[in-house]
Each structure stands twice: as structure tokens, then as C-alpha cells.
C-alpha atoms as a PDB file:
ATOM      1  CA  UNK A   1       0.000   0.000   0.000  1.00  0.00           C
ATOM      2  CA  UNK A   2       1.382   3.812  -1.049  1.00  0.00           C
ATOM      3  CA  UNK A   3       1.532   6.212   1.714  1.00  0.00           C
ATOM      4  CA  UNK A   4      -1.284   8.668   1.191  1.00  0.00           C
ATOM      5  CA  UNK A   5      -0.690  11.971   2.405  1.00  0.00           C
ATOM      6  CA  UNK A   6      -2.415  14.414   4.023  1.00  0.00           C
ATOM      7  CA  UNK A   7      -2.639  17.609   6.702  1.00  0.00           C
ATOM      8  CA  UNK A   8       0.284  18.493   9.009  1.00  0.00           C
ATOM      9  CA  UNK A   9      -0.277  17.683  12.390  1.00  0.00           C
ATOM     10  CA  UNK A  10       0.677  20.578  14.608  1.00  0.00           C
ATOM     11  CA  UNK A  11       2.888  20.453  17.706  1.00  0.00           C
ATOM     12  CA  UNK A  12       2.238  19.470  21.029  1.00  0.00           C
ATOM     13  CA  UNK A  13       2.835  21.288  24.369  1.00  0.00           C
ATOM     14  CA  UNK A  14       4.754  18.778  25.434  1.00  0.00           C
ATOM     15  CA  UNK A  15       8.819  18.333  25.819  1.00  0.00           C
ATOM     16  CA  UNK A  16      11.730  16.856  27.685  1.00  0.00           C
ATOM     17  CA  UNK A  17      11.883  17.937  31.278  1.00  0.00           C
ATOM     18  CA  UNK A  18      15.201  16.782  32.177  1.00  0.00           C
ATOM     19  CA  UNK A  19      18.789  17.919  31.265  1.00  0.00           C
ATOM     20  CA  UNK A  20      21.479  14.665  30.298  1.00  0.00           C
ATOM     21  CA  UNK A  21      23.166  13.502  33.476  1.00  0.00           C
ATOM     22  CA  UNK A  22      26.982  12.098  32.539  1.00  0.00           C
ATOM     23  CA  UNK A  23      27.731   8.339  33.494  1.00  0.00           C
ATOM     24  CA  UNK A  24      30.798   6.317  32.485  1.00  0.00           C
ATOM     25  CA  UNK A  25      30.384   3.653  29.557  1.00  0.00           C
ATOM     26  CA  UNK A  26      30.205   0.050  29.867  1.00  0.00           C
ATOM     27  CA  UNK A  27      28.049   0.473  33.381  1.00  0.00           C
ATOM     28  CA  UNK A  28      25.046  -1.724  33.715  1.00  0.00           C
ATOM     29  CA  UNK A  29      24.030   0.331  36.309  1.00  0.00           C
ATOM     30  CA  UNK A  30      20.691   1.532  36.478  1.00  0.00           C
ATOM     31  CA  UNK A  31      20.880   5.326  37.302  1.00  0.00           C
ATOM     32  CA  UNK A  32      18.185   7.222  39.080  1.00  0.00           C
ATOM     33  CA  UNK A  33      17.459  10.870  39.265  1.00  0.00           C
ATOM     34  CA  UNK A  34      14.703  12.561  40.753  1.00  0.00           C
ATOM     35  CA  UNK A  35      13.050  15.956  39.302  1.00  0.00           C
ATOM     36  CA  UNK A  36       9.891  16.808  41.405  1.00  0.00           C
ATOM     37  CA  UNK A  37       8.015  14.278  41.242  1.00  0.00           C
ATOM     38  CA  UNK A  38       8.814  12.279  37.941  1.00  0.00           C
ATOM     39  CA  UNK A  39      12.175   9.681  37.995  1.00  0.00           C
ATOM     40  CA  UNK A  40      14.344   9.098  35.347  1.00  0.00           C
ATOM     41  CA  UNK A  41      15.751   6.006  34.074  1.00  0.00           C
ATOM     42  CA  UNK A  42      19.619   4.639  32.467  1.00  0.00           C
ATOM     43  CA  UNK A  43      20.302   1.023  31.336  1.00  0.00           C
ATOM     44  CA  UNK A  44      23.446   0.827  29.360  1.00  0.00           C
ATOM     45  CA  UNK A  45      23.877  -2.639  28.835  1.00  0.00           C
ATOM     46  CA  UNK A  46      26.519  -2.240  25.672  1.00  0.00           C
ATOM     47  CA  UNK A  47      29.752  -0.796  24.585  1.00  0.00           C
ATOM     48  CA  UNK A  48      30.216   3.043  24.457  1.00  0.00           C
ATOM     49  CA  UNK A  49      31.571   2.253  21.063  1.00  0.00           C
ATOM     50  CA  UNK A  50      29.067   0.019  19.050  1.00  0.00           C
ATOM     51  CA  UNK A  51      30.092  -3.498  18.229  1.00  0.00           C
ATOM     52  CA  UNK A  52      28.844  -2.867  14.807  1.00  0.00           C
ATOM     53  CA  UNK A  53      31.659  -0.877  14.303  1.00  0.00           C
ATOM     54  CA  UNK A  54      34.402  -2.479  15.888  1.00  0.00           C
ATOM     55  CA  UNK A  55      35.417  -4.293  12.333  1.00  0.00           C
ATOM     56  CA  UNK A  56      35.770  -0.680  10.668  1.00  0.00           C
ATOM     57  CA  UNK A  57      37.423   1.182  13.553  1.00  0.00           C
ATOM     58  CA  UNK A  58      40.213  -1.595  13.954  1.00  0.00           C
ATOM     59  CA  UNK A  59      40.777  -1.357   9.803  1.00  0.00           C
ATOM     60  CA  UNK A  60      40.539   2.143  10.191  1.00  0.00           C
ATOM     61  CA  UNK A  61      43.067   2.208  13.080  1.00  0.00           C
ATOM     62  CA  UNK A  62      45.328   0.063  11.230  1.00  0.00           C
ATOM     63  CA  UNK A  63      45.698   1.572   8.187  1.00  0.00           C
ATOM     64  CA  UNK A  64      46.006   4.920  10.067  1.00  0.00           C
ATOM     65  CA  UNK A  65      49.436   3.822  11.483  1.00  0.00           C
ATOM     66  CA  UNK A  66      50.822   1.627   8.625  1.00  0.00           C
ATOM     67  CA  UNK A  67      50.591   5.215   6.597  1.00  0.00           C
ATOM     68  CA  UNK A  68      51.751   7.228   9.871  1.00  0.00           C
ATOM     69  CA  UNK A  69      54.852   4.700   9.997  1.00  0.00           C
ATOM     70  CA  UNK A  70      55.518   4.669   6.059  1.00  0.00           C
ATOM     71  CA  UNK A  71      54.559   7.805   5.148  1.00  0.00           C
ATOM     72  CA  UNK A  72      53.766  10.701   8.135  1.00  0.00           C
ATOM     73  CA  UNK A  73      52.998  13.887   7.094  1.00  0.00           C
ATOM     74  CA  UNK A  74      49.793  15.351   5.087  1.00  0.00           C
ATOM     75  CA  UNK A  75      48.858  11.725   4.145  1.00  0.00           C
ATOM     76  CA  UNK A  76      48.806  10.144   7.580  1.00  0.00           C
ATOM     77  CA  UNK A  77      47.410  13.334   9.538  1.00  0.00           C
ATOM     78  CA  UNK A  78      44.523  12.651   6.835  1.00  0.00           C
ATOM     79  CA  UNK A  79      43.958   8.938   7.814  1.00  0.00           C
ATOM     80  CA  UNK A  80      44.073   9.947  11.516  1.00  0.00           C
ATOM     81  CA  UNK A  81      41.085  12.189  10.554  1.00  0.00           C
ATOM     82  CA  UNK A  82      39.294   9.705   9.269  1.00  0.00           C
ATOM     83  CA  UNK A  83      39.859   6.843  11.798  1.00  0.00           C
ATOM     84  CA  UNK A  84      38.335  10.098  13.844  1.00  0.00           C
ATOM     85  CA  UNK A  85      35.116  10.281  11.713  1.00  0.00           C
ATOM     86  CA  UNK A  86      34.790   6.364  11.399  1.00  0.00           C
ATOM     87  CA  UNK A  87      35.324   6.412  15.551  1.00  0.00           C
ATOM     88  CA  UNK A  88      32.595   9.180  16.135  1.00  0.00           C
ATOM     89  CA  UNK A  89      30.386   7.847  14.032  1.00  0.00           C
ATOM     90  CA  UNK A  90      30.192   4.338  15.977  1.00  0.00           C
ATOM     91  CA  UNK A  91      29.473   6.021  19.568  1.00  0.00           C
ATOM     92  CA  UNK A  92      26.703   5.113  21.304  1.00  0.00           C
ATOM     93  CA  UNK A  93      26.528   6.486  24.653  1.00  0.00           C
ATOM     94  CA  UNK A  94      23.886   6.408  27.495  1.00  0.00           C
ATOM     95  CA  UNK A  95      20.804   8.770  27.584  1.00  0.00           C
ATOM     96  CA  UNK A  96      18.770   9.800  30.459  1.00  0.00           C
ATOM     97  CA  UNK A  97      15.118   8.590  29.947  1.00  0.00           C
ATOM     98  CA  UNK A  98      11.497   9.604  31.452  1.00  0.00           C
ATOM     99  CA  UNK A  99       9.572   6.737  33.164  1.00  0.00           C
ATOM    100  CA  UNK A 100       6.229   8.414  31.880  1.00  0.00           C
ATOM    101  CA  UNK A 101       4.835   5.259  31.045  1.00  0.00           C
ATOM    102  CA  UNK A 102       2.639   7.661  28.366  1.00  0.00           C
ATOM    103  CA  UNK A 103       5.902   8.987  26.682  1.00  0.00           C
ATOM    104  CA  UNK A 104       7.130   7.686  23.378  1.00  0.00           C
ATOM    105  CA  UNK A 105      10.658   8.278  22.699  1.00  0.00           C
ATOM    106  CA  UNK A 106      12.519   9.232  20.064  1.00  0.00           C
ATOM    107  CA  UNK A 107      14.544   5.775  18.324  1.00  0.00           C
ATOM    108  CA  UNK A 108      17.360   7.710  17.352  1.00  0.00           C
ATOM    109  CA  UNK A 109      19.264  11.262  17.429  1.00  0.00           C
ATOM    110  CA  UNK A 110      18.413  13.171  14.641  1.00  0.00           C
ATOM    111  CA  UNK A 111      16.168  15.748  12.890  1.00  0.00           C
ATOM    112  CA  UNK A 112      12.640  15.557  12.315  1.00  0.00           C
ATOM    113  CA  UNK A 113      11.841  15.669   8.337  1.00  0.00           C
ATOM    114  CA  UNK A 114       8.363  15.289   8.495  1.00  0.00           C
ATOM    115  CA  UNK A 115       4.943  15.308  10.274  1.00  0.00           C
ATOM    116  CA  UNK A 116       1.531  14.054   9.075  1.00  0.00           C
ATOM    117  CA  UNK A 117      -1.678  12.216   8.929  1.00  0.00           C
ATOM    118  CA  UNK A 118      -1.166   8.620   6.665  1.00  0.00           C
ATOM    119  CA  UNK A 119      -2.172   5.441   6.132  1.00  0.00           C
ATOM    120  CA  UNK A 120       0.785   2.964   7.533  1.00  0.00           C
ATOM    121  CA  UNK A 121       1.800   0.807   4.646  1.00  0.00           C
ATOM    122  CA  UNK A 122       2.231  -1.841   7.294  1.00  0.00           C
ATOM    123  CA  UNK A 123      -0.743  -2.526   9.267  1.00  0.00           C
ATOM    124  CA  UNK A 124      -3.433  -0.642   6.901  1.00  0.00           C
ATOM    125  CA  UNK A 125      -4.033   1.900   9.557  1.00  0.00           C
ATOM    126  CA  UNK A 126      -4.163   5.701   9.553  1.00  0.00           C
ATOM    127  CA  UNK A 127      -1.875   7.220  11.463  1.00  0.00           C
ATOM    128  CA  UNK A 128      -0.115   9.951  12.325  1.00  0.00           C
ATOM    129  CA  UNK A 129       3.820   9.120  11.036  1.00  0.00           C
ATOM    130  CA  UNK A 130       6.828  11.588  12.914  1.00  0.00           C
ATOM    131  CA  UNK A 131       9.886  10.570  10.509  1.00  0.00           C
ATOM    132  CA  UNK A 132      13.436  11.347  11.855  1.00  0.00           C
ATOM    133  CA  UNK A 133      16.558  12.007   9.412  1.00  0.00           C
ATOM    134  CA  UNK A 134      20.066  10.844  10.893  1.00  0.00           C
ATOM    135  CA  UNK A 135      23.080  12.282   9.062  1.00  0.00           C
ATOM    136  CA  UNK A 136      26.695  10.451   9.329  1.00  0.00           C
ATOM    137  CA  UNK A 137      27.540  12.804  12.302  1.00  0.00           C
ATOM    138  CA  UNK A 138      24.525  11.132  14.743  1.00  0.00           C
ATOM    139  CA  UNK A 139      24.133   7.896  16.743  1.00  0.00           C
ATOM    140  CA  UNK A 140      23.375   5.810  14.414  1.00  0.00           C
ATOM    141  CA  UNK A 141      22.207   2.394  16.948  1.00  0.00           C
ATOM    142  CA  UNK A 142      18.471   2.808  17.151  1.00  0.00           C
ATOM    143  CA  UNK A 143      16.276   1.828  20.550  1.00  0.00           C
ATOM    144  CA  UNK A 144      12.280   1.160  20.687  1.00  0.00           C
ATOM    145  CA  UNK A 145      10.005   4.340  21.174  1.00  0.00           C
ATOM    146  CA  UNK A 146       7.524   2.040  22.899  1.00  0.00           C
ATOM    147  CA  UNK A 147       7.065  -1.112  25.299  1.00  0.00           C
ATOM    148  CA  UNK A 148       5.209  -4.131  23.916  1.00  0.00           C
ATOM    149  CA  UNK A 149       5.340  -7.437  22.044  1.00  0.00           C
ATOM    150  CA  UNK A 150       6.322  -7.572  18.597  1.00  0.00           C
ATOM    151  CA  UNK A 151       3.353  -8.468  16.044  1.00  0.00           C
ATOM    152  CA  UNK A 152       5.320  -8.326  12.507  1.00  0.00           C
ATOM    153  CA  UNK A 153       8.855  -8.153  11.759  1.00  0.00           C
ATOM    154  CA  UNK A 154       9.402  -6.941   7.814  1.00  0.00           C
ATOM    155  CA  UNK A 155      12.497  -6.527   5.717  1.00  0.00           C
ATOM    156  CA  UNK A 156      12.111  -5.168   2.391  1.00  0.00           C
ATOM    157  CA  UNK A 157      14.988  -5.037  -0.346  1.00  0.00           C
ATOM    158  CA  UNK A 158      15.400  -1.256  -2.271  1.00  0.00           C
ATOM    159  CA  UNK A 159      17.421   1.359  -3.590  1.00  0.00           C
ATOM    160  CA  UNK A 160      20.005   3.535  -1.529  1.00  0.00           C
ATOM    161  CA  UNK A 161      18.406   7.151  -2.373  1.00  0.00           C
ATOM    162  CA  UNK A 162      18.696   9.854   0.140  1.00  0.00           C
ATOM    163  CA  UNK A 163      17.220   9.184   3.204  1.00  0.00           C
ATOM    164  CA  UNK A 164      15.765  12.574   3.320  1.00  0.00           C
ATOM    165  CA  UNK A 165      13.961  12.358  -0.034  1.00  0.00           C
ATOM    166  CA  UNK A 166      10.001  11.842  -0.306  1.00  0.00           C
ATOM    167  CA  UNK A 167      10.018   8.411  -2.282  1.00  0.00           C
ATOM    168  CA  UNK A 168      12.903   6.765   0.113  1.00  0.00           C
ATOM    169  CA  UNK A 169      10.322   5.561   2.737  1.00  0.00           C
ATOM    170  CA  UNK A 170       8.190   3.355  -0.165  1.00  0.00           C
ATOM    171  CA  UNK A 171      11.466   2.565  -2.574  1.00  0.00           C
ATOM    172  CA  UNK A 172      14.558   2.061  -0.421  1.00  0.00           C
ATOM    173  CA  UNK A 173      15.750  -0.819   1.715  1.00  0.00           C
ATOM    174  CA  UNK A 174      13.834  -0.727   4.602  1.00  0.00           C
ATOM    175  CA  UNK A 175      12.816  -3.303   7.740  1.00  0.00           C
ATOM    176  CA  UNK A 176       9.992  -2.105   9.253  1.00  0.00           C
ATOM    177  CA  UNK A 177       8.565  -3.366  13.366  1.00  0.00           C
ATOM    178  CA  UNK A 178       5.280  -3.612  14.326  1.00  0.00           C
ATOM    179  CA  UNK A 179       4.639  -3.420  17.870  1.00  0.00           C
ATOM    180  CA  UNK A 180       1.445  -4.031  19.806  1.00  0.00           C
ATOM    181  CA  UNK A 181       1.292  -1.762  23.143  1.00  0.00           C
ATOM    182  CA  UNK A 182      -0.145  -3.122  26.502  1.00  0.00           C
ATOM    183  CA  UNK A 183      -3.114  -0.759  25.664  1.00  0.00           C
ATOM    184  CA  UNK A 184      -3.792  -2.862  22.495  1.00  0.00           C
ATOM    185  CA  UNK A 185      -2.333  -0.007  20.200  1.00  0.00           C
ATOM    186  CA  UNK A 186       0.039  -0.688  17.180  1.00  0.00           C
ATOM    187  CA  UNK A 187       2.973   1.363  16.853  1.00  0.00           C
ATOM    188  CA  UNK A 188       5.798   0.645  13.734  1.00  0.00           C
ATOM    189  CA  UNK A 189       8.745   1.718  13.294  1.00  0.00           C
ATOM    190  CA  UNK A 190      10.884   1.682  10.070  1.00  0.00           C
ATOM    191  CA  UNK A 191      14.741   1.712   9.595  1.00  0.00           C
ATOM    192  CA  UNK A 192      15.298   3.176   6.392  1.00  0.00           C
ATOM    193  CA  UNK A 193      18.309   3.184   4.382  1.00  0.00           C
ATOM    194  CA  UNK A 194      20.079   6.094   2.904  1.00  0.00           C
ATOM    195  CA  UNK A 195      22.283   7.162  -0.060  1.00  0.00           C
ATOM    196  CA  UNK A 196      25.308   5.687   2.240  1.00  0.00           C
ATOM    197  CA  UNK A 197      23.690   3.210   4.129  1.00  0.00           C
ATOM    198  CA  UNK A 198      24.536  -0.396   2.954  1.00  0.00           C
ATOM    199  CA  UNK A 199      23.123  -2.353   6.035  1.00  0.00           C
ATOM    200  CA  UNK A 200      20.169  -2.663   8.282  1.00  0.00           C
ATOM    201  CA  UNK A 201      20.697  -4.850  11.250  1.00  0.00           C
ATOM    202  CA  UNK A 202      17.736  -5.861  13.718  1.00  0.00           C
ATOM    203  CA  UNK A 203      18.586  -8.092  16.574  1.00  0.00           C
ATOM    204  CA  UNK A 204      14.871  -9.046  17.083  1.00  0.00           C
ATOM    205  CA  UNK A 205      12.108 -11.185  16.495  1.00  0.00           C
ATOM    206  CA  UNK A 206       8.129 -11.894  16.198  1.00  0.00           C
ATOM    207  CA  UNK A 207       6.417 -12.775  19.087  1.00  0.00           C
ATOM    208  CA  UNK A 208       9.592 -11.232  21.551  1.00  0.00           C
ATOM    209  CA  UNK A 209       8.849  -8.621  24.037  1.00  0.00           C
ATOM    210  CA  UNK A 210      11.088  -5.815  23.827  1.00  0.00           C
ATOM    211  CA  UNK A 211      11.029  -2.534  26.181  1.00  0.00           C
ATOM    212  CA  UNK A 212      11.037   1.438  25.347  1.00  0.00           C
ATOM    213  CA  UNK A 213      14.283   2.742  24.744  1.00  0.00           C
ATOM    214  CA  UNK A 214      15.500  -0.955  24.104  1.00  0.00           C
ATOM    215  CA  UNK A 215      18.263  -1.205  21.553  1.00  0.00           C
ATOM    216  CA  UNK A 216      17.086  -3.296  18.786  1.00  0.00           C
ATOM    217  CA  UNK A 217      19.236  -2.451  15.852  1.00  0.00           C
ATOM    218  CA  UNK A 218      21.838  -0.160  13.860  1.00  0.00           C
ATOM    219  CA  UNK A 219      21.995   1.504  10.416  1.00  0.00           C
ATOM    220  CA  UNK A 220      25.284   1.995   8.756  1.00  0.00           C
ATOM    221  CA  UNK A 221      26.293   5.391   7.537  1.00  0.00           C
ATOM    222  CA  UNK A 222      23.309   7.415   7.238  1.00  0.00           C
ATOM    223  CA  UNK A 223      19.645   6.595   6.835  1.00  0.00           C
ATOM    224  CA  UNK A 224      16.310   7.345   8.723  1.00  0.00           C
ATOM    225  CA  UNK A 225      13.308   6.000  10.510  1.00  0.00           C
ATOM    226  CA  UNK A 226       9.495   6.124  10.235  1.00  0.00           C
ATOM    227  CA  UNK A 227       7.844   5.863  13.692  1.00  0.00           C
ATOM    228  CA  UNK A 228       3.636   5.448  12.123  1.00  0.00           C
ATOM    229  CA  UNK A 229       1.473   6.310  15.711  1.00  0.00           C
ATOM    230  CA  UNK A 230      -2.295   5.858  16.697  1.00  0.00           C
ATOM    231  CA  UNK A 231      -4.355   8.833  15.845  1.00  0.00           C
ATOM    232  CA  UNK A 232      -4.862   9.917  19.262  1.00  0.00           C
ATOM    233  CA  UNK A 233      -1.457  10.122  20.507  1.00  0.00           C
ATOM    234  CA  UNK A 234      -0.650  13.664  20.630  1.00  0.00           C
ATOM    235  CA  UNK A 235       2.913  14.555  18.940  1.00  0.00           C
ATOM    236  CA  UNK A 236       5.259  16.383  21.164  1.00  0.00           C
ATOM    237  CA  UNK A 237       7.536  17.224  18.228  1.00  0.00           C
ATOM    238  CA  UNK A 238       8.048  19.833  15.392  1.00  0.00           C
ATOM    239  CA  UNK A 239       9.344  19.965  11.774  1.00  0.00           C
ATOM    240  CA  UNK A 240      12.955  20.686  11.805  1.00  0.00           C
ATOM    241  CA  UNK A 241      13.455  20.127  15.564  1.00  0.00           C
ATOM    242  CA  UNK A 242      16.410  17.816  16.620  1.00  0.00           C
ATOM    243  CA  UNK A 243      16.130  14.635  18.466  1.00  0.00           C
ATOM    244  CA  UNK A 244      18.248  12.703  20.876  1.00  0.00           C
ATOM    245  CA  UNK A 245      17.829   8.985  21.065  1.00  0.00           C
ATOM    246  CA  UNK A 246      15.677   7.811  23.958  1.00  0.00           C
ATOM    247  CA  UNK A 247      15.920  11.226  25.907  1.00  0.00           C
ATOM    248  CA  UNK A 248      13.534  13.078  23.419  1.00  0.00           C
ATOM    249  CA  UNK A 249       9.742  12.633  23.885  1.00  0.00           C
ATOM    250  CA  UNK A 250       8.521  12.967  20.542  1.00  0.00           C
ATOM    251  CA  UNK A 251       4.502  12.022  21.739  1.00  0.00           C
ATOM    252  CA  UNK A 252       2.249  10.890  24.395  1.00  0.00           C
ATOM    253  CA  UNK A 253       0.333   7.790  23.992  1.00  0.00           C
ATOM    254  CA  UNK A 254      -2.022   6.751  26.578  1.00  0.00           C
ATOM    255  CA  UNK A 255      -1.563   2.986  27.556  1.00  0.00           C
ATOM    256  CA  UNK A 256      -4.120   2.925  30.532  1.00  0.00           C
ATOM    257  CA  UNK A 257      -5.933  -0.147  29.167  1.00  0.00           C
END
């Protein structure tokens, strides 16, 4: 099914409360701070550099000395600068995140590209679809926006336009979750792949469980993903604004059930 567009939903009055709190990497710790009334949650269960990218930061590494050895000069102060970019790229660090059960979060750091009413072409539904634009300088891992089981998992083969463009969510490679909320709601979410991009991973399956701000996969070199929401959650987001994985509330969604 095409998407089929329509109005654009305005903003919400809604945003993040809380500021980032620093904690070290590789901590399994689960941090607590208190604002008023409302707590705030950090699991960090992986590496501060992703595993994803260990491969290319070890070649990148590598090749940065053999040339530093050989050669020095220009040449090697220009392989050190990409080992840089290849290492920055692969980060992955800890966010602070709400425990408003009502609070979807944003999957991945970002921009938002677009806001609207649509049918999802995955469950048939009309929605209300916040799509978020990741450049080669963000996070690219990407963590759930909601809590509940997983209803579909689909992976569709496609071309490697940009991310950013119109036709990318309906013609690139794409691998798109469906997700059934405690409440009953569906909520998907779609990794798209961008004019870089060569690989979508996703490290789960149908019928699993999975929890909001869970990391459940990683895009390589720049891409995007659709998050397609029930028409009564109210979007706490606008057009252009910038998003940080798990500590940006980009709705509410009621899952009093």
C-alpha cells in the first residue's frame, strides 16, 4: 500500500523535562534521578563504542598507522582524521530517559523531516507518522520508542536514495517493526536506508517482548526512521526540531488499558 498523504499535524505542548546527566560507559548500572516528582531512568547494557563498528574502527586504526609509519605527514594526519570520523560515528553512549509510562521516545538522534496524517503501509491503519533524518555525524544504533510485544517483523529489499527524499520511505531498503502496546495499540517503526547506508541490522524477532528505549538495531552510515502512531497520541515534536535517542519525547500515547 502507497503512503497517502495528508494535513500536518501541529505540535504538542509537550517536551523533555530533564537535562542529560553524565555516566561512564560500559556500566550496567541503572541510574536514578529525581526531578519533582517524575524519575528518570539509564540502562546501558553495551559498549560506548558500538560493536557494529568495531570491524571498521580496527581497519581504520590500522591503516592509520601503517601510513603514519611509512609515510607521516599530510597523508597520515589525513587517515588519523578519518579513523576520527569512522570512531565518532560508531558512539553510542547512554541517555537519560522519562519513566512516563505515556511517553514515546525518540529511536534515534536526529532531525525531524516530516509530520503528518497517513495510512501505515504496514498494518493498513491511519496514522499519524513523525519521521526522523540521521546524518553520518549522529548515533546511528536505534532503541524502541515504545514497550510491547512484537506483532510483525518486515524486511524489504530497495534502492540507496537519500534518506531525506520523499520516495525513500516506499522505494529504499527498509525493515519495518510492528509493535502491539499493553493498551492494544500498534505502533511501527521503520529503519530506512540512505544514499550511504549499505546495512540494516535488527537483533529481534516476532512474538519477543522488547522494552522502550531498548536497543534493537543499527543503520550503517546514514539513513532514517518512520515511527507510524495511533491517531490519538498527541505529537510532542516539530518539523525541523532535533532529536536525541531515547531522551527526546517525541509524543504521548495513553496505555491505561
Amino acid at each position: 500500500m502507497r503512503l497517502r498523504r495528508s494535513a500536518t499535524i501541529s505540535s504538542g505542548a509537550c517536551r523533555p523535562l530533564y537535562p542529560s546527566i553524565a555516566v561512564f560507559p560500559y556500566s550496567r548500572v541503572h541510574f536514578r534521578a529525581f526531578q519533582g516528582e517524575q524519575a528518570l531512568n539509564r540502562i546501558y547494557p553495551h559498549p560506548f563504542f558500538a560493536r557494529e563498528g568495531w570491524p571498521f574502527i580496527a581497519i581504520a586504526l590500522v591503516l592509520a598507522l601503517i601510513v603514519q609509519i611509512a609515510v607521516g605527514g599530510i597523508l597520515a594526519f589525513v587517515f588519523w582524521v578519518l579513523f576520527l570520523i569512522v570512531l565518532q560515528f560508531f558512539r553510542d553512549p547512554a541517555r537519560e530517559m522519562t519513566r512516563d509510562e505515556d511517553a514515546v521516545v525518540a529511536p534515534v538522534d536526529g532531525r525531524v523531516i516530516k509530520i503528518e496524517e497517513t495510512v501505515c503501509p504496514y498494518t493498513g491503519e491511519q496514522t499519524k507518522l513523525v519521521s526522523i533524518f540521521m546524518n553520518i555525524f549522529n548515533v546511528h544504533s536505534q532503541k524502541a520508542p515504545v514497550s510491547g510485544r512484537i506483532e510483525k517483523v518486515e524486511y524489504f529489499p530497495g534502492r540507496f536514495l537519500n534518506a531525506a527524499v520523499e520516495k525513500a520511505s516506499e522505494l529504499n531498503e527498509r525493515n519495518a517493526m510492528t509493535v502491539v502496546t499493553k493498551a492494544g495499540d500498534k505502533v511501527c517503526f521503520v529503519q530506512i536506508a540512505g544514499l550511504v547506508a549499505r546495512r540494516i541490522l535488527c537483533y529481534k524477532l516476532v512474538g519477543e517482548e522488547i522494552s522502550r528505549g531498548e536497543r534493537y538495531g543499527f543503520i550503517r552510515f546514514g539513513s532514517r526512521v518512520d515511527i507510524y502512531l495511533p491517531m490519538h497520541a498527541e505529537i510532542c515534536v516539530t518539523i525541523g526540531e532535533k532529536t536525541t535517542g531515547v531522551e527526546t519525547v517525541i509524543a504521548r500515547l495513553p496505555q491505561a488499558g
